[in-house]
PDB file of N, CA and C in Angstrom:
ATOM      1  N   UNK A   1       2.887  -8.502 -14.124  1.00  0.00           N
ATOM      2  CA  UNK A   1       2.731  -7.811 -12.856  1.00  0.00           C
ATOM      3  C   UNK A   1       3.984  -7.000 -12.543  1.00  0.00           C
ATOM      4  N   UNK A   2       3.812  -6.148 -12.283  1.00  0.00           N
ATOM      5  CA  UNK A   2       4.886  -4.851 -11.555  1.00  0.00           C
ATOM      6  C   UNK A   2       4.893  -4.818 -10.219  1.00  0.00           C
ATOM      7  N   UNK A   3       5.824  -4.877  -9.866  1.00  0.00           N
ATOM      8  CA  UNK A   3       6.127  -4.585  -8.022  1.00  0.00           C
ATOM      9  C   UNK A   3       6.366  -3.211  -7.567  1.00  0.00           C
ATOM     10  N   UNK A   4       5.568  -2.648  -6.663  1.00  0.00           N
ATOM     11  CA  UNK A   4       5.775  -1.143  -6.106  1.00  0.00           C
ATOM     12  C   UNK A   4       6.316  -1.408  -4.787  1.00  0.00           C
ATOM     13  N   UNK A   5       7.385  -0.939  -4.257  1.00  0.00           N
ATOM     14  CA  UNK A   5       8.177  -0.927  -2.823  1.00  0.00           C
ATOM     15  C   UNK A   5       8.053   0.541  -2.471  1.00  0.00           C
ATOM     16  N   UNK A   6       6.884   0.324  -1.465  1.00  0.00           N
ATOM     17  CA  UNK A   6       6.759   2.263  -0.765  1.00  0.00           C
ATOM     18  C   UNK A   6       7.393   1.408   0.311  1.00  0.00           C
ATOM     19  N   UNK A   7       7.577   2.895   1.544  1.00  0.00           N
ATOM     20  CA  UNK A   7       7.935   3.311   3.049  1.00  0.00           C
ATOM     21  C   UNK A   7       6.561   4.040   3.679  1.00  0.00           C
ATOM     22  N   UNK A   8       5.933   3.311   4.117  1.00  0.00           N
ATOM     23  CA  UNK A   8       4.940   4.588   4.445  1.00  0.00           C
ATOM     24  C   UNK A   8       4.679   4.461   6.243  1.00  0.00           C
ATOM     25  N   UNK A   9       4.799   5.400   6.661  1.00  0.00           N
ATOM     26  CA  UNK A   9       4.756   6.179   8.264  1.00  0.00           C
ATOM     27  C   UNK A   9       3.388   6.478   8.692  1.00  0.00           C
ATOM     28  N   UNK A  10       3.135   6.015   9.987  1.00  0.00           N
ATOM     29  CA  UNK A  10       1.957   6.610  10.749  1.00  0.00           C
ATOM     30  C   UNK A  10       1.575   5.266  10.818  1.00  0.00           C
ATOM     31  N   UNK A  11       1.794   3.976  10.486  1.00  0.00           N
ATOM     32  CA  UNK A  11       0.822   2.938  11.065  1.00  0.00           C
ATOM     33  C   UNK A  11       2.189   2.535  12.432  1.00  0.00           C
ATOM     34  N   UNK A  12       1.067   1.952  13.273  1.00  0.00           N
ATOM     35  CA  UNK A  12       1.726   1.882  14.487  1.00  0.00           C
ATOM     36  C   UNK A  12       1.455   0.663  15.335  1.00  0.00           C
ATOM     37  N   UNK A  13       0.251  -0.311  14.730  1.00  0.00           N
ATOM     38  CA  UNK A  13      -0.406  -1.639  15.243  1.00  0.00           C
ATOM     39  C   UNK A  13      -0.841  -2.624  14.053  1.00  0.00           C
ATOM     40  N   UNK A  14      -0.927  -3.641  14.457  1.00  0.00           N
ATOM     41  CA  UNK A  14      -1.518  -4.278  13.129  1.00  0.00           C
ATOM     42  C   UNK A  14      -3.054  -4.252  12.740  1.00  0.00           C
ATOM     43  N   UNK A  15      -3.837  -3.107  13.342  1.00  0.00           N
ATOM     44  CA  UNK A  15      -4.893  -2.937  12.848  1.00  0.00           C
ATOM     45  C   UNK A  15      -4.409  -2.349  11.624  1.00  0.00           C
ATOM     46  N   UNK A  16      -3.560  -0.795  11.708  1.00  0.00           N
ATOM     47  CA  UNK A  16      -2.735  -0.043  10.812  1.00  0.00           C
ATOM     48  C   UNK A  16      -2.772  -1.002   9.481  1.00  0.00           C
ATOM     49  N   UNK A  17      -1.604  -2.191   9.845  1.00  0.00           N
ATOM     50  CA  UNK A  17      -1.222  -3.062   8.952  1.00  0.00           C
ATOM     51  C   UNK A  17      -2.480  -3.925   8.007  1.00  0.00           C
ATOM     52  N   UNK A  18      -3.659  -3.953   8.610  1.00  0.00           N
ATOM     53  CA  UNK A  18      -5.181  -4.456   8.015  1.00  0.00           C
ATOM     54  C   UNK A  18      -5.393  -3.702   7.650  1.00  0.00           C
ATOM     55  N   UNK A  19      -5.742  -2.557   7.461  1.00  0.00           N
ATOM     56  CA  UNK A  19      -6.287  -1.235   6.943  1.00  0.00           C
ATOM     57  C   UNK A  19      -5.663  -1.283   5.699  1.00  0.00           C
ATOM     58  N   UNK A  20      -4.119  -0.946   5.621  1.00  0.00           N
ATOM     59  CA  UNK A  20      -3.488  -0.892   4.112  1.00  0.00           C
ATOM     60  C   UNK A  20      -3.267  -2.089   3.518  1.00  0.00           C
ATOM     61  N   UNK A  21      -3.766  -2.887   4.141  1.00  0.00           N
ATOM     62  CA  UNK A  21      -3.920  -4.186   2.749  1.00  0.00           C
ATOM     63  C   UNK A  21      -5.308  -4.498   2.682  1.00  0.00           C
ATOM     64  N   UNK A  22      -6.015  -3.888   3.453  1.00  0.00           N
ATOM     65  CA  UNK A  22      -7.520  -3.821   2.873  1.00  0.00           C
ATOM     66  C   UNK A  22      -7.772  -2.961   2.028  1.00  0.00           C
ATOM     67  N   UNK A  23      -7.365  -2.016   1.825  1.00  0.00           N
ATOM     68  CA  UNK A  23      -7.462  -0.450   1.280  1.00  0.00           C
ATOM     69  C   UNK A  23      -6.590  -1.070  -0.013  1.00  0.00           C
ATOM     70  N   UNK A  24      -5.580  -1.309  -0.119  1.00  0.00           N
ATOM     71  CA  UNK A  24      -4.573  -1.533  -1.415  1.00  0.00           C
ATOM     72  C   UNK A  24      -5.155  -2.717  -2.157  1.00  0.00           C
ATOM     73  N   UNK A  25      -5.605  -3.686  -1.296  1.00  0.00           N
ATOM     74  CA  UNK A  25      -5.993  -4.663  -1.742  1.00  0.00           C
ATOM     75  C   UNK A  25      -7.537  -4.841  -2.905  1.00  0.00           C
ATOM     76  N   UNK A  26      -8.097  -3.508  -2.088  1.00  0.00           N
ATOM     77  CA  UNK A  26      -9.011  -3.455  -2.784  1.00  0.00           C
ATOM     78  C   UNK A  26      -9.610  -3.014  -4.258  1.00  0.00           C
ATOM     79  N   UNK A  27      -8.186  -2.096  -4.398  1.00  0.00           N
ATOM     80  CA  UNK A  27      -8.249  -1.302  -6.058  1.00  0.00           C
ATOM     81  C   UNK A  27      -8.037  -2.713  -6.616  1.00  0.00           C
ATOM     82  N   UNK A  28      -8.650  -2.688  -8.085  1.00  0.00           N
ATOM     83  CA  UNK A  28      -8.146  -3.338  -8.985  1.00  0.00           C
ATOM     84  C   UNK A  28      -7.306  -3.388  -9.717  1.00  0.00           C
ATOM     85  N   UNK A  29      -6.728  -4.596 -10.120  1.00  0.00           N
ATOM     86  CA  UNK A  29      -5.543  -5.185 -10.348  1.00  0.00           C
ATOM     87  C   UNK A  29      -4.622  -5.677  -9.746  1.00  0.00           C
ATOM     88  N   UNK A  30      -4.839  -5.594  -8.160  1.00  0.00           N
ATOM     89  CA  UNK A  30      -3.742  -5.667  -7.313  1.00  0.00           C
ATOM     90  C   UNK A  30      -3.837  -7.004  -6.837  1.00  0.00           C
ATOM     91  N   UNK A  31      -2.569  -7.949  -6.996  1.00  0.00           N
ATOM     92  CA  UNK A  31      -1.825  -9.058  -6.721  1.00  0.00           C
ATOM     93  C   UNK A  31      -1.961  -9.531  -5.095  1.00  0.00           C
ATOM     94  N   UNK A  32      -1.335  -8.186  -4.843  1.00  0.00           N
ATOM     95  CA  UNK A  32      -0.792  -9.366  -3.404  1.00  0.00           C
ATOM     96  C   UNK A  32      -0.222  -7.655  -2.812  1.00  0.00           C
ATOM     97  N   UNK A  33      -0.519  -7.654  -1.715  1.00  0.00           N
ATOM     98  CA  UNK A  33       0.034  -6.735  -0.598  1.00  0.00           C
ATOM     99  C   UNK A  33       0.492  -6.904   0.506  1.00  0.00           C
ATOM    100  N   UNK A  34       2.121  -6.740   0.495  1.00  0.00           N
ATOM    101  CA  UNK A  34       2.629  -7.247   2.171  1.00  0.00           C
ATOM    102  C   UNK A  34       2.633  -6.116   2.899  1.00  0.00           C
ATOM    103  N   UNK A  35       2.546  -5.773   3.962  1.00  0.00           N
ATOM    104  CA  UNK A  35       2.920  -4.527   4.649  1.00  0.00           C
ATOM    105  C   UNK A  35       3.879  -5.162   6.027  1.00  0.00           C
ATOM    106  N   UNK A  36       5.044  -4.573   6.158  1.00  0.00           N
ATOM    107  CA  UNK A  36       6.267  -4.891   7.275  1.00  0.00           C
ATOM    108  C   UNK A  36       6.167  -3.769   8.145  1.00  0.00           C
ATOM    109  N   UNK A  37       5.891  -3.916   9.286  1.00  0.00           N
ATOM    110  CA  UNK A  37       5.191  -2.859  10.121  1.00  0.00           C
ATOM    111  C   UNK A  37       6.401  -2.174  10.815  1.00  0.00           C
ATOM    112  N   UNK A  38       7.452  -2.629  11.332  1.00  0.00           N
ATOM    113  CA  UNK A  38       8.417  -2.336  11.913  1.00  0.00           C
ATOM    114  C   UNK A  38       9.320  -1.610  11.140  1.00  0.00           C
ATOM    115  N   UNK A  39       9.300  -1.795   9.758  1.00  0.00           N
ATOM    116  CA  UNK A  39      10.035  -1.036   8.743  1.00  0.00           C
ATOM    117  C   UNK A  39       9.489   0.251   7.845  1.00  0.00           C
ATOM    118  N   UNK A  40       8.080  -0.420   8.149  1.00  0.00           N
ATOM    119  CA  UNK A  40       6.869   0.363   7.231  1.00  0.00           C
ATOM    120  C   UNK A  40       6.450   0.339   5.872  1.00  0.00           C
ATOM    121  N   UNK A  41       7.742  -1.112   5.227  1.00  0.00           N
ATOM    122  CA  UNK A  41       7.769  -1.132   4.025  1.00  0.00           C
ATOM    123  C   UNK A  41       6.252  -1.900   3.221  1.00  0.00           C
ATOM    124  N   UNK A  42       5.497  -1.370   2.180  1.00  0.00           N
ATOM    125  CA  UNK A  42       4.825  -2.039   2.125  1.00  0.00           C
ATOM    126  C   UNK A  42       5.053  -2.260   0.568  1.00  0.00           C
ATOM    127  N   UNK A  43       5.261  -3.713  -0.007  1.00  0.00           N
ATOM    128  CA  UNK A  43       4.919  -4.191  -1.473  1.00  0.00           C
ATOM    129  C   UNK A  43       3.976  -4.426  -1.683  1.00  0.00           C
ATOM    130  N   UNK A  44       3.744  -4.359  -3.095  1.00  0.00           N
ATOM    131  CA  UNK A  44       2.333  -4.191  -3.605  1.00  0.00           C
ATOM    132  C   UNK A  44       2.821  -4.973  -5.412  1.00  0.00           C
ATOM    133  N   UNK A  45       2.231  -6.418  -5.329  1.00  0.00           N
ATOM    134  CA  UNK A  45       2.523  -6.662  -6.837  1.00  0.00           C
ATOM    135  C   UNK A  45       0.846  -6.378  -7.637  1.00  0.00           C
ATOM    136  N   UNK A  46       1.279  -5.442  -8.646  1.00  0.00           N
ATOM    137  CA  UNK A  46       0.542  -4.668  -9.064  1.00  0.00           C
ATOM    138  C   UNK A  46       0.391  -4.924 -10.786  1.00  0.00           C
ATOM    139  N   UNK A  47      -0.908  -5.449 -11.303  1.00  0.00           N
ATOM    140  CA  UNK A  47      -0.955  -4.583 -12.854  1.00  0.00           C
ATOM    141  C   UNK A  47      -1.496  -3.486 -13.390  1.00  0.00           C
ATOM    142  N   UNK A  48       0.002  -2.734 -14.048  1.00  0.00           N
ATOM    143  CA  UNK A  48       0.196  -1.544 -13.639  1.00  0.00           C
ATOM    144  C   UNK A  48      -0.942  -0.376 -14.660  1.00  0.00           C
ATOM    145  N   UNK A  49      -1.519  -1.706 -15.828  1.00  0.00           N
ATOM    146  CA  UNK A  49      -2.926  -1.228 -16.717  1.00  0.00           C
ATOM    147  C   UNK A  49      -4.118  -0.719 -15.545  1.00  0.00           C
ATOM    148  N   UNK A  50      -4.453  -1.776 -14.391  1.00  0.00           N
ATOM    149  CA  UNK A  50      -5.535  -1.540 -13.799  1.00  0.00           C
ATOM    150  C   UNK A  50      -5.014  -0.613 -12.392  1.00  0.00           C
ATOM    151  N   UNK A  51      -3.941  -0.402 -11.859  1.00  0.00           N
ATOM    152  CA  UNK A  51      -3.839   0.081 -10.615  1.00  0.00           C
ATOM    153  C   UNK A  51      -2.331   0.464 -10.912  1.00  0.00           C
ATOM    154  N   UNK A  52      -2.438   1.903 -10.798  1.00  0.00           N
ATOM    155  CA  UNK A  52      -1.199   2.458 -10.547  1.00  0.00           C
ATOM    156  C   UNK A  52      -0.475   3.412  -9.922  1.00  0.00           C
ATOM    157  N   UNK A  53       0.966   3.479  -9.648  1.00  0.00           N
ATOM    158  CA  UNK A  53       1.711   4.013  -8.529  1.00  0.00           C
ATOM    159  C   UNK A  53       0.839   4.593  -8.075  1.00  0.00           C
ATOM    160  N   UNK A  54       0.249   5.710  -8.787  1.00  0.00           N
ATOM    161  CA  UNK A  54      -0.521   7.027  -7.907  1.00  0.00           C
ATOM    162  C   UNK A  54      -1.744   6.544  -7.377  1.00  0.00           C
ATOM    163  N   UNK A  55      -2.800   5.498  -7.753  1.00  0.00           N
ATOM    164  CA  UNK A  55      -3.544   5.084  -7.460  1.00  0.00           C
ATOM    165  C   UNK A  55      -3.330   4.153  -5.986  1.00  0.00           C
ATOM    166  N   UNK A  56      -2.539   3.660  -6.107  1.00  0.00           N
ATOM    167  CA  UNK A  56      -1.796   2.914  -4.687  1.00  0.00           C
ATOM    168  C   UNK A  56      -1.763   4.221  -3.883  1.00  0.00           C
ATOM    169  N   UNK A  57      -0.783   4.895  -4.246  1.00  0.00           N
ATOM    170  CA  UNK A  57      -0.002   6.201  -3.098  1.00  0.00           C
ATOM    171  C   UNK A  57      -1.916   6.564  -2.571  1.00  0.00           C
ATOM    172  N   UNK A  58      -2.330   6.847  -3.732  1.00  0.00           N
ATOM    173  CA  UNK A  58      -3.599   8.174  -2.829  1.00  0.00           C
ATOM    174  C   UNK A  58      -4.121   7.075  -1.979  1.00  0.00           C
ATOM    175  N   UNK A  59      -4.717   5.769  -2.330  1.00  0.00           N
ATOM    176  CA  UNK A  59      -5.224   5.340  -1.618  1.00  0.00           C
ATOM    177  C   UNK A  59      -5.286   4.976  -0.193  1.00  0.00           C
ATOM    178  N   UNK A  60      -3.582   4.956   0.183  1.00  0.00           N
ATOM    179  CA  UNK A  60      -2.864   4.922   1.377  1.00  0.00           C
ATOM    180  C   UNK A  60      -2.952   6.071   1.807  1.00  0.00           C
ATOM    181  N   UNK A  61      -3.200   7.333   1.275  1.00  0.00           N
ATOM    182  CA  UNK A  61      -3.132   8.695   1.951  1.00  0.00           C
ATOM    183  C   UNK A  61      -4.110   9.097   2.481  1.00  0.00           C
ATOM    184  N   UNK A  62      -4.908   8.589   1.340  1.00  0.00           N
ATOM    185  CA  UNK A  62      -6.548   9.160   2.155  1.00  0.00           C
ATOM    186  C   UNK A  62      -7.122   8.352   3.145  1.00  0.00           C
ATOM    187  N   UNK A  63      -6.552   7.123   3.415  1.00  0.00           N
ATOM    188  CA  UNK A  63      -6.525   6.587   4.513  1.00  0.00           C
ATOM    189  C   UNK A  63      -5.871   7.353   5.716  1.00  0.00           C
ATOM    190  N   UNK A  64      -4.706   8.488   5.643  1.00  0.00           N
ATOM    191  CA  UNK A  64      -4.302   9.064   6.798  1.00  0.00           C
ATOM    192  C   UNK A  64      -2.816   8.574   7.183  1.00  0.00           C
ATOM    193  N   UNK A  65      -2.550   7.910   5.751  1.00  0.00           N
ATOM    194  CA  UNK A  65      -0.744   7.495   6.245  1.00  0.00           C
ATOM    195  C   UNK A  65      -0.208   8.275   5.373  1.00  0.00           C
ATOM    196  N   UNK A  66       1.057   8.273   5.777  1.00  0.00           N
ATOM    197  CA  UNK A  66       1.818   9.340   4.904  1.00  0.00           C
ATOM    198  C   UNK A  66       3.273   7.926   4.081  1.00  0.00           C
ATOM    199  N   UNK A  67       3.603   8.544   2.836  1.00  0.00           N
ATOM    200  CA  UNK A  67       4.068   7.747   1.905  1.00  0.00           C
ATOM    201  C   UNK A  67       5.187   8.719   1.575  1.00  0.00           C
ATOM    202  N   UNK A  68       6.097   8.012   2.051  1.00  0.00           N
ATOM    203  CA  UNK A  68       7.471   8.579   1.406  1.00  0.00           C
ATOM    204  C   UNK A  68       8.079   8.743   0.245  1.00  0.00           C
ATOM    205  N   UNK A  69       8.447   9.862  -0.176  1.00  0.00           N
ATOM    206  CA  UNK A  69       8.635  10.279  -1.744  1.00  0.00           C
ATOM    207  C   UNK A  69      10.222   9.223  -2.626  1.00  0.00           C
TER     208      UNK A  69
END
């Protein structure tokens, strides 16, 4: 398993915070998703065969959050 550490902006409640670990959680391969709302940091332990960086990033985007480069 591989660990991805984004920053991502625009969640603002912990519905926000359900959304991207429903959404991340849901691609395959994915471990475990914390999201830290106050920081915005969200980990993601990831295998990186079935789900990767970019696959994480879009999925959070097209949800309507924005992901820091």
């Amino acid at each position: 398993m591989n660990v991805l550490t984004l920053t991502v902006t625009g969640m603002s409640c912990m519905g926000c915070v359900n959304s991207v670990k429903s959404l991340v959680g849901a691609l395959p391969g994915i471990a475990h998703c914390n999201v830290d709302l106050p920081s915005g940091r969200v980990e993601v332990s990831h295998d990186p065969a079935l789900a990767t960086p970019d696959a994480i990033r879009a999925a959070i985007t097209d949800a309507g959050y924005q992901v820091a480069p």
